[in-house]
Protein backbone atom coordinates (compact mmCIF):
# COMPACT_ATOMS: atom_id res chain seq x y z
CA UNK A 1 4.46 -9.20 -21.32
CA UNK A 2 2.45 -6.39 -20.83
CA UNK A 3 -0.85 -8.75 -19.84
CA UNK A 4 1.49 -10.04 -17.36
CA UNK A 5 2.15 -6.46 -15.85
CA UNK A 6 -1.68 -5.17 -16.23
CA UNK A 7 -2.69 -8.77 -14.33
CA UNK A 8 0.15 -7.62 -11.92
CA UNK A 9 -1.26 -4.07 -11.43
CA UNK A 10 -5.07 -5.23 -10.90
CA UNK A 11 -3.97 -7.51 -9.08
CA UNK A 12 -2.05 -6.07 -6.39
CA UNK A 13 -4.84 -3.40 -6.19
CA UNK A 14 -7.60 -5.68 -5.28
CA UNK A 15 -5.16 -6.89 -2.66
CA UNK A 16 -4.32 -3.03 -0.89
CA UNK A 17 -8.62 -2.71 -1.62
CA UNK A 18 -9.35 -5.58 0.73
CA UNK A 19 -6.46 -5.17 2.90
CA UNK A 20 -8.00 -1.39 3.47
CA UNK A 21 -10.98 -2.71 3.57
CA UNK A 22 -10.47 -5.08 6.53
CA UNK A 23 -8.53 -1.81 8.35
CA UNK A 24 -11.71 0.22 7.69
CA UNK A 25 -14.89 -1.68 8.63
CA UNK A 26 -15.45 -5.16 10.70
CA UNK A 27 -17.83 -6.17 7.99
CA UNK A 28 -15.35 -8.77 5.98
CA UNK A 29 -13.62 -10.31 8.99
CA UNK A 30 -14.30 -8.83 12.63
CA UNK A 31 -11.58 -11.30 13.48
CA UNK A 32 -9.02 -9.69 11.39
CA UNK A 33 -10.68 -5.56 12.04
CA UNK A 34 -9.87 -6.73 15.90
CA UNK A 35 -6.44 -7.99 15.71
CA UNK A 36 -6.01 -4.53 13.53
CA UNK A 37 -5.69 -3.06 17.73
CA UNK A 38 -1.88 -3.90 16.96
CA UNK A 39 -1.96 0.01 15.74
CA UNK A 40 -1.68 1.54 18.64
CA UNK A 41 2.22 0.17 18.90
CA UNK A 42 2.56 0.91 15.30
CA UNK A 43 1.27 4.57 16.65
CA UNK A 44 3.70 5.19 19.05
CA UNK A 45 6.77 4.80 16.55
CA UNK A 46 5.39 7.07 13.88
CA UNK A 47 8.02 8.66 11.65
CA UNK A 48 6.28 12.25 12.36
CA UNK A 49 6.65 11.49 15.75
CA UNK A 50 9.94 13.36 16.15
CA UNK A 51 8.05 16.43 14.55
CA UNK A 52 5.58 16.20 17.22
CA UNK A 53 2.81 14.58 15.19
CA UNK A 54 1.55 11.28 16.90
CA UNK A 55 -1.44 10.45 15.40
CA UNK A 56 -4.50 8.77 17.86
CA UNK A 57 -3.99 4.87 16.76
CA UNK A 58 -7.96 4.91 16.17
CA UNK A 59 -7.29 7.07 13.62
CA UNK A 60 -4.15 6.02 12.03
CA UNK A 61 -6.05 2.89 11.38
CA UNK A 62 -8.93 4.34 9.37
CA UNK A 63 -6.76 6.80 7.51
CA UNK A 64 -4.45 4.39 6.11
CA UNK A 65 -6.85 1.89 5.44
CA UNK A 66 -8.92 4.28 3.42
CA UNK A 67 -5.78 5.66 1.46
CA UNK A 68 -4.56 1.88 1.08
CA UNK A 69 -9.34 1.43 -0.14
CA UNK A 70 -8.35 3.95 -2.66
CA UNK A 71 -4.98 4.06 -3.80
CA UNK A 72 -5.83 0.08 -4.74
CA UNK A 73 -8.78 0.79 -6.89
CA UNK A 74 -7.18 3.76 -8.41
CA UNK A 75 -4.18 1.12 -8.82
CA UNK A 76 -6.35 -1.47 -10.51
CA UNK A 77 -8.72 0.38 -12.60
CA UNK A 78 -7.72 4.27 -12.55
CA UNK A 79 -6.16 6.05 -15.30
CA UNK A 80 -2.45 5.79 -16.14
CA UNK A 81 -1.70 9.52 -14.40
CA UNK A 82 -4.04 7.46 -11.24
CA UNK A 83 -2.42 4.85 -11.51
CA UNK A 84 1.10 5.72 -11.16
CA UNK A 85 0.25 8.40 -8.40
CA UNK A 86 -1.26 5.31 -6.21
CA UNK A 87 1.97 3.22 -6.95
CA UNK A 88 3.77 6.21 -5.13
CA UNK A 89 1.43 6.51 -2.58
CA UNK A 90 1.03 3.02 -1.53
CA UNK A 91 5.06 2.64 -2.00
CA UNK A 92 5.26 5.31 1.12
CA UNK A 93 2.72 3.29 2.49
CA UNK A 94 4.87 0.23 2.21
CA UNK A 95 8.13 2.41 3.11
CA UNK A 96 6.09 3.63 6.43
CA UNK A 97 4.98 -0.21 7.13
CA UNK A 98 8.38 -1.21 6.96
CA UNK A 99 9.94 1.51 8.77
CA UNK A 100 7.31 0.91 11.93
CA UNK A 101 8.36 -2.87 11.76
CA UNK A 102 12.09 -2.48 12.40
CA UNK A 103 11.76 0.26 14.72
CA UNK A 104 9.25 -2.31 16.47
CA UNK A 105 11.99 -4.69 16.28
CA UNK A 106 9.44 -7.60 14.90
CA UNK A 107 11.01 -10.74 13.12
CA UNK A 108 12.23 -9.75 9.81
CA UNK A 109 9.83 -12.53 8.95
CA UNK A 110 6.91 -9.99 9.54
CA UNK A 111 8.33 -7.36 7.28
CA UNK A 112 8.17 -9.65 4.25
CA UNK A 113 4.66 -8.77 3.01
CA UNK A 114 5.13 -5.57 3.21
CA UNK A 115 8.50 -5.66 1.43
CA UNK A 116 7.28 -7.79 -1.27
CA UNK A 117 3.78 -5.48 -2.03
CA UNK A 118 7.12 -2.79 -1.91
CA UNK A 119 9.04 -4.76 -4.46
CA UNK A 120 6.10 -5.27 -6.91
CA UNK A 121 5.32 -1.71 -6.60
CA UNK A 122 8.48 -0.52 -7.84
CA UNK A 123 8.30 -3.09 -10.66
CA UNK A 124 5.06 -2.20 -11.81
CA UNK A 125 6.85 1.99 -11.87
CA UNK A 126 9.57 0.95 -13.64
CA UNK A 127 8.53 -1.50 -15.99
CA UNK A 128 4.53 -1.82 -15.93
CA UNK A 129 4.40 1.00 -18.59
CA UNK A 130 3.46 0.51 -22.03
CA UNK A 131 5.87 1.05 -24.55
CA UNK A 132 5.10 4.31 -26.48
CA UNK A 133 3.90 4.62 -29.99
CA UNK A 134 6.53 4.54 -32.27
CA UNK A 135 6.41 7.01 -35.15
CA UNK A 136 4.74 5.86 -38.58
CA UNK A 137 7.65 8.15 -40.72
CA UNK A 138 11.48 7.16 -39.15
């Protein structure tokens, strides 16, 4: 079982790597970096927002496609502590995606990949672990 979750875990960071990676640079699809412009909607409903942060969409874009570069390889090849501090991350990542979905009002149909990536995320926290050692002398 634990192949299954370490498979799971690479995985699923290779897919937030190219999915950040597409956010961040035109090189892998200029198709998909340009239909990325949907940001600046995502933008104006920014959970900050009512703090009085509104980040400039431009912006938004290349930060969370760099934390979503990162996170993922920390995700699929980092150390445990890495690891499990990218799960978080990219869950609030997920949580946010979500979030600026509904508010947007899109088909619930659109929030699915990001609530599955969410779903996997949790179950790599909460059972993707390794068991630990047990003691020699019991």
């Amino acid at each position: 079982m634990a192949a299954a979750f370490t498979a799971l875990r690479v995985l699923l960071g290779l897919f937030f790597l190219l999915t950040g990676a597409v956010k961040v640079s035109d090189q892998l699809s200029a198709e998909l970096h340009r239909h990325m412009s949907e940001f600046v909607r995502f933008a104006e409903v920014f959970p900050l927002k009512a703090l009085g942060f509104v980040p400039e969409p431009g912006r938004y874009l290349e930060v969370v496609g760099w934390v979503e570069v990162v996170a993922g390889l920390l995700l699929a090849v980092g150390p445990q502590l890495l690891q499990e501090i990218s799960n978080f991350i990219l869950s609030i990542v997920m949580i946010g995606a979500i979030y600026t979905l509904l508010v947007l009002r899109e088909p619930l149909a659109m929030c699915a990949p990001a609530t599955l990536c969410l779903g996997l995320l949790l179950l790599l926290n909460i059972r993707g672990h390794a068991a630990p050692p047990k003691p020699k002398f019991e």
